[in-house]
N, C-alpha and C. Protein backbone atom coordinates (compact mmCIF):
# COMPACT_ATOMS: atom_id res chain seq x y z
N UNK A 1 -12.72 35.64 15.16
CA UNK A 1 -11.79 34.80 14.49
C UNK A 1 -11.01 33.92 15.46
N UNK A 2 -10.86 34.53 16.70
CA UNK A 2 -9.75 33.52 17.70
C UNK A 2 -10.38 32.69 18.20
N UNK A 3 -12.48 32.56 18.37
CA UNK A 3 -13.02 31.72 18.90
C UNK A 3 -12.55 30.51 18.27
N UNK A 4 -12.63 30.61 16.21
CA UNK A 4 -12.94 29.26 15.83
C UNK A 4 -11.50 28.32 15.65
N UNK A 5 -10.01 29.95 15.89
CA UNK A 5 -9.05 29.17 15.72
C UNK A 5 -8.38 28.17 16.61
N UNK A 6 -9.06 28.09 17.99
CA UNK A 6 -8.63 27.36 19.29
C UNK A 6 -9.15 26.19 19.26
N UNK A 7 -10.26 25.72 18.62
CA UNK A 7 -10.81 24.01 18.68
C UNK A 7 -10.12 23.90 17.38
N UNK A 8 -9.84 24.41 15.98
CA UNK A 8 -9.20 24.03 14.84
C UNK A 8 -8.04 23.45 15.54
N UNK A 9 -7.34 23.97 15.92
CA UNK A 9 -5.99 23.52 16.64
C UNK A 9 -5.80 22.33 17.42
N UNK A 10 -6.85 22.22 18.35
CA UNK A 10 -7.00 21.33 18.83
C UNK A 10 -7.87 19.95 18.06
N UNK A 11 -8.54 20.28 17.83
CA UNK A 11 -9.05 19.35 16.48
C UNK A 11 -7.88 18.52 15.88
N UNK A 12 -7.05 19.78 15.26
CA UNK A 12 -5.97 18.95 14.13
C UNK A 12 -4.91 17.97 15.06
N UNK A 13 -4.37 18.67 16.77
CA UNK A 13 -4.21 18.34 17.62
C UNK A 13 -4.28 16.90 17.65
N UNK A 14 -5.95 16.68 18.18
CA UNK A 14 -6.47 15.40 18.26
C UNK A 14 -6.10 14.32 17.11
N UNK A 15 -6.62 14.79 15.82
CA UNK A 15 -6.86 13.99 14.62
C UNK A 15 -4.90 13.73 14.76
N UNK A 16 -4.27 14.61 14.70
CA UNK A 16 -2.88 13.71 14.46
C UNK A 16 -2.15 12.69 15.63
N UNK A 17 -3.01 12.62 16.83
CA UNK A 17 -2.53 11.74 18.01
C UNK A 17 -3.17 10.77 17.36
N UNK A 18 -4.46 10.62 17.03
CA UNK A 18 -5.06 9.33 16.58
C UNK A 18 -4.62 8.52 15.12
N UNK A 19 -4.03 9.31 14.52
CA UNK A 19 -3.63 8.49 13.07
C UNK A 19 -2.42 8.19 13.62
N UNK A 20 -1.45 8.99 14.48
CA UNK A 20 0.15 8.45 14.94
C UNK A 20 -0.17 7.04 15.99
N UNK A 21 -1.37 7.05 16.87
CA UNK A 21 -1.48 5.71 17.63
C UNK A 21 -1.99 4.85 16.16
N UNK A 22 -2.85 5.10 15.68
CA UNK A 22 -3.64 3.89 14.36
C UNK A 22 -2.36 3.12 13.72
N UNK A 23 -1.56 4.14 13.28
CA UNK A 23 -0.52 3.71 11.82
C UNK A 23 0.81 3.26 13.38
N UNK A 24 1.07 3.75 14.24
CA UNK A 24 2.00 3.33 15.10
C UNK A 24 1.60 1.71 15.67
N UNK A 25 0.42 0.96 15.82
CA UNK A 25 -0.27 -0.19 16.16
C UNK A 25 -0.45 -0.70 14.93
N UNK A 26 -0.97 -0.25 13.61
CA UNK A 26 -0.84 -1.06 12.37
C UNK A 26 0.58 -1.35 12.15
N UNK A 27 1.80 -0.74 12.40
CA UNK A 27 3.08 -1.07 11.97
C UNK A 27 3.29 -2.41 13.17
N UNK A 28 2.78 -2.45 14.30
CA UNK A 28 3.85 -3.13 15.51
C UNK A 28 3.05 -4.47 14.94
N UNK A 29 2.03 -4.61 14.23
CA UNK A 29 1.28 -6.18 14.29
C UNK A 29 1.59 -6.54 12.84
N UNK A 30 1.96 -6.18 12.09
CA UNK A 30 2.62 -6.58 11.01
C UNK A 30 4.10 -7.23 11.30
N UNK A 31 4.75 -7.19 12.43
CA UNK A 31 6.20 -7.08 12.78
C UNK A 31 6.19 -8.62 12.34
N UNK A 32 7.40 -9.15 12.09
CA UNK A 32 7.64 -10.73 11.81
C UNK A 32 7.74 -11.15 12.96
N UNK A 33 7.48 -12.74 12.59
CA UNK A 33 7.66 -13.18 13.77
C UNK A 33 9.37 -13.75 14.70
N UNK A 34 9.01 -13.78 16.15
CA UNK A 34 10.30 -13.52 16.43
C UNK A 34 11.17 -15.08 16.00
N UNK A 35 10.37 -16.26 16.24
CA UNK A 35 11.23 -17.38 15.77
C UNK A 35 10.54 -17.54 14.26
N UNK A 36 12.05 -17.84 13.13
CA UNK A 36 12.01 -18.40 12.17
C UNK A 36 12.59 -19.67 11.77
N UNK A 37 11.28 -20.52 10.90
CA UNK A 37 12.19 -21.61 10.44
C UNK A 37 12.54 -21.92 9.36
N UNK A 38 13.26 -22.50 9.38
CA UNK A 38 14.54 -22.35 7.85
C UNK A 38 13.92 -23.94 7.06
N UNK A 39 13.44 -23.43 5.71
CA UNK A 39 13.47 -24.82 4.77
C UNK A 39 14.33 -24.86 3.96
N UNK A 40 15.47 -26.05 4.38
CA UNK A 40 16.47 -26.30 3.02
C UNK A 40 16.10 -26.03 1.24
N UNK A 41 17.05 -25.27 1.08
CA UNK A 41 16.65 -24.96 -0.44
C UNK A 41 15.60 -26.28 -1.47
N UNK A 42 16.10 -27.36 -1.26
CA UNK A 42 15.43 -28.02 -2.01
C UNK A 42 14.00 -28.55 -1.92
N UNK A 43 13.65 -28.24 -0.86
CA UNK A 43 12.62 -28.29 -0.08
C UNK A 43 11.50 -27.54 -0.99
N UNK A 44 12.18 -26.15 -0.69
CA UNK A 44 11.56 -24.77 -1.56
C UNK A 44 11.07 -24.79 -2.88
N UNK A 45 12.22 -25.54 -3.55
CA UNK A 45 11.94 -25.51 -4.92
C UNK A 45 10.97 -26.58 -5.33
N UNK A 46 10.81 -27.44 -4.61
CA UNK A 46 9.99 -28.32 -4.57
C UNK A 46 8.36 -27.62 -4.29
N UNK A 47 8.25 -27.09 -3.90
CA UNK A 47 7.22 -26.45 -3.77
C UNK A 47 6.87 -25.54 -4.57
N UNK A 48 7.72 -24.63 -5.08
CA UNK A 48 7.33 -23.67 -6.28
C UNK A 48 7.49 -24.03 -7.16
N UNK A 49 7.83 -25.36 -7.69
CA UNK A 49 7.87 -25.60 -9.36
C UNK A 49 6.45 -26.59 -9.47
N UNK A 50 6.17 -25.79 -10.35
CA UNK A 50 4.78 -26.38 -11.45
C UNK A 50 4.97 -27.01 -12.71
N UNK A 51 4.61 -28.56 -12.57
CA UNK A 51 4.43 -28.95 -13.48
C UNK A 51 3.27 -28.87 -14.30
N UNK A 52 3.96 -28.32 -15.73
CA UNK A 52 2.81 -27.98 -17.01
C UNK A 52 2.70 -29.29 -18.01
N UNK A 53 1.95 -29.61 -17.89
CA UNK A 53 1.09 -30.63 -18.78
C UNK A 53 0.82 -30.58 -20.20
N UNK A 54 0.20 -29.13 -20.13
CA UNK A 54 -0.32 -28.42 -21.61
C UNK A 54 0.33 -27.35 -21.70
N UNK A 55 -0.01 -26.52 -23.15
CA UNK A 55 0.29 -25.84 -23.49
C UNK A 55 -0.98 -25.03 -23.93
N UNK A 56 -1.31 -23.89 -23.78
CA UNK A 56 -2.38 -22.71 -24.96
C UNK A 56 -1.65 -22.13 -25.93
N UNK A 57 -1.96 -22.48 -27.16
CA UNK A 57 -1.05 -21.98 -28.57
C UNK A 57 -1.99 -20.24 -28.31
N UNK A 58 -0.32 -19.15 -28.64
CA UNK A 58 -1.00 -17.61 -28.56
C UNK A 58 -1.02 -17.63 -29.87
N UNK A 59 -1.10 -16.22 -30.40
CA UNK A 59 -0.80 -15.58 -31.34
C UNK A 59 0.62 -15.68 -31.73
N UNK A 60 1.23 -15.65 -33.08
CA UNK A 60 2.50 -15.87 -33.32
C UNK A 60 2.92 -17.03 -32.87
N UNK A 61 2.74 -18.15 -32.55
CA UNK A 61 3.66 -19.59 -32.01
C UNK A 61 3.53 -20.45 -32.69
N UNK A 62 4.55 -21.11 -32.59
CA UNK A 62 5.07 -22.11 -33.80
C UNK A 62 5.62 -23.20 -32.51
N UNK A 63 5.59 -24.37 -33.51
CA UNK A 63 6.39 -25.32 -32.37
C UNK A 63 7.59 -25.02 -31.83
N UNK A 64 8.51 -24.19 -32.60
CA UNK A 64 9.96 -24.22 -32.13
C UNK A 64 10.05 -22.90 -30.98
N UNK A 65 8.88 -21.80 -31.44
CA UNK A 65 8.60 -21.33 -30.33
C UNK A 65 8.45 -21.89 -28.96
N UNK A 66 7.12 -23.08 -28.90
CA UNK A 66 6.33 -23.14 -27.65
C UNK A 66 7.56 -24.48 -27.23
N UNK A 67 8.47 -25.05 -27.89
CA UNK A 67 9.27 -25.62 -27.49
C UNK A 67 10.62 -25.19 -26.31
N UNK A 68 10.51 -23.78 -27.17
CA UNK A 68 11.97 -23.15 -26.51
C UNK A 68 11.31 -22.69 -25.03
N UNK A 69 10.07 -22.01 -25.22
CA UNK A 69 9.41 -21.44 -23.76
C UNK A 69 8.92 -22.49 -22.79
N UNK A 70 9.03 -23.67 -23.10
CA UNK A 70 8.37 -25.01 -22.10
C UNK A 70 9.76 -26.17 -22.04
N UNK A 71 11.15 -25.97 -22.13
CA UNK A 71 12.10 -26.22 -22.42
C UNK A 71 12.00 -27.40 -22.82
N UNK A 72 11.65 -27.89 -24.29
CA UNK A 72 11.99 -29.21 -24.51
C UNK A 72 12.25 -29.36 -25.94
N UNK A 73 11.64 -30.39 -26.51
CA UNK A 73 12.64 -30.15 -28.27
C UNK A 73 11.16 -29.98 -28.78
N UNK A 74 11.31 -29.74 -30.29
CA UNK A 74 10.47 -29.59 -31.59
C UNK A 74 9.90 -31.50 -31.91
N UNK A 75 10.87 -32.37 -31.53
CA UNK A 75 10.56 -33.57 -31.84
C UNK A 75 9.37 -34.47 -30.94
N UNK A 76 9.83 -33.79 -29.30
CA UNK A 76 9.16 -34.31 -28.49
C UNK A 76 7.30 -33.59 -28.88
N UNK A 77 7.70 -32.20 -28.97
CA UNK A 77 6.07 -31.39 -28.98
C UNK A 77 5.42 -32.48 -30.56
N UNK A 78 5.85 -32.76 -31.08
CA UNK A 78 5.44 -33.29 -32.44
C UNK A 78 4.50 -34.90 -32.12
N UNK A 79 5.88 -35.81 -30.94
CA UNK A 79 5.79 -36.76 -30.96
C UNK A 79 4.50 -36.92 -29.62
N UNK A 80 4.25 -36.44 -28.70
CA UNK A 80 3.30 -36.00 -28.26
C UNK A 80 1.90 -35.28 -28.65
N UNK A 81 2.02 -34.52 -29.93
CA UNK A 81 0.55 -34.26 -30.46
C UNK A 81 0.53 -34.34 -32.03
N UNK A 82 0.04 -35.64 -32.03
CA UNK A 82 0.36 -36.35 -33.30
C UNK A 82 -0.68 -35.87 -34.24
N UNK A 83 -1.84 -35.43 -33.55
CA UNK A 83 -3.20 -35.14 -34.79
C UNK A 83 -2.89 -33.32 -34.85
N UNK A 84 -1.84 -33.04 -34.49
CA UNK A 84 -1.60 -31.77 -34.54
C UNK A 84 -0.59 -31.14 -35.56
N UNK A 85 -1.00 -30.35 -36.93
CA UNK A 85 -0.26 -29.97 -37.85
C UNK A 85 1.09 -28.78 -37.25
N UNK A 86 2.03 -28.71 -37.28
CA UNK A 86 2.97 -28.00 -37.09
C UNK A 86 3.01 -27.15 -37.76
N UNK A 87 2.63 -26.73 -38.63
CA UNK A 87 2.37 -25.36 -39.71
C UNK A 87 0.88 -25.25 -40.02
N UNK A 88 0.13 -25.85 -38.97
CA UNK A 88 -1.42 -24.82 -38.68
C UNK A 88 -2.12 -24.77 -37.52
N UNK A 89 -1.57 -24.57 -36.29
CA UNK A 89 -1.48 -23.97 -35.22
C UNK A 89 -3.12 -22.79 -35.09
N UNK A 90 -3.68 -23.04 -34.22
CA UNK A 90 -4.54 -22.42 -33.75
C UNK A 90 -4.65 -21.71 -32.51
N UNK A 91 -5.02 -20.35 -32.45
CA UNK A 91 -4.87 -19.94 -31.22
C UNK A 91 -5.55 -20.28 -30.33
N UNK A 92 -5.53 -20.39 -29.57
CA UNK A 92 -6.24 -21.18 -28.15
C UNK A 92 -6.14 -23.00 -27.93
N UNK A 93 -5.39 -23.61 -28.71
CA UNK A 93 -5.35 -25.17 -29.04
C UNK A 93 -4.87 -24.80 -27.76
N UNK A 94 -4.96 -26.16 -27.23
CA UNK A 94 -4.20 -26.77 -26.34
C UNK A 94 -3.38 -28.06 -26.30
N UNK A 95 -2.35 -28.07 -26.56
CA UNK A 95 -1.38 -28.91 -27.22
C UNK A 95 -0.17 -29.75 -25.85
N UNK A 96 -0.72 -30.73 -25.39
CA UNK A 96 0.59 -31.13 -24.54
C UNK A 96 2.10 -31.29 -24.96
N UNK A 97 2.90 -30.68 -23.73
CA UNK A 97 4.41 -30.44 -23.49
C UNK A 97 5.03 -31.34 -22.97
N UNK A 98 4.31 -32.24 -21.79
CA UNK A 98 5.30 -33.24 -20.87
C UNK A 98 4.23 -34.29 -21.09
């Protein structure tokens, strides 16, 4: 029994030096970098806002719905999709917003 418990030991030994160097070198190259540069807020937002064009009618939506979720009025979604009935809405239409 004491033959096989002296390489177990050392075994487990080994195996935990090598996952503490692996995961100790995966943490240091993830590190940020040391200079950062700063983009003025408006900059930012400029970049993350998407302009939506269209719309996909879901399940349940009505104009005053897809109006309130694409912020604009019931008059504009109307006056923009003119061959489009407002009380027969299809799911999957695609109906322009802007």
């Amino acid at each position: 029994m004491t033959r096989n418990a002296v390489p177990a030991a050392v075994l487990l030994a080994v195996t935990a030096a090598v996952l503490a160097i692996h995961y100790g070198l995966q943490r240091s190259s993830h590190a940020p970098p040391a200079v950062t540069q700063t983009v003025p807020a408006h900059v930012r937002a400029k970049r993350t806002a998407v302009i939506r064009r269209f719309y996909v009618v879901r399940r349940g939506d009505s104009f005053s719905v897809i109006a309130e979720r694409t912020h604009t009025s019931v008059a504009r979604l109307e006056r923009l999709n003119p061959s489009v009935s407002a009380t027969a809405l299809h799911v999957g239409r695609r109906i322009r917003v802007k």
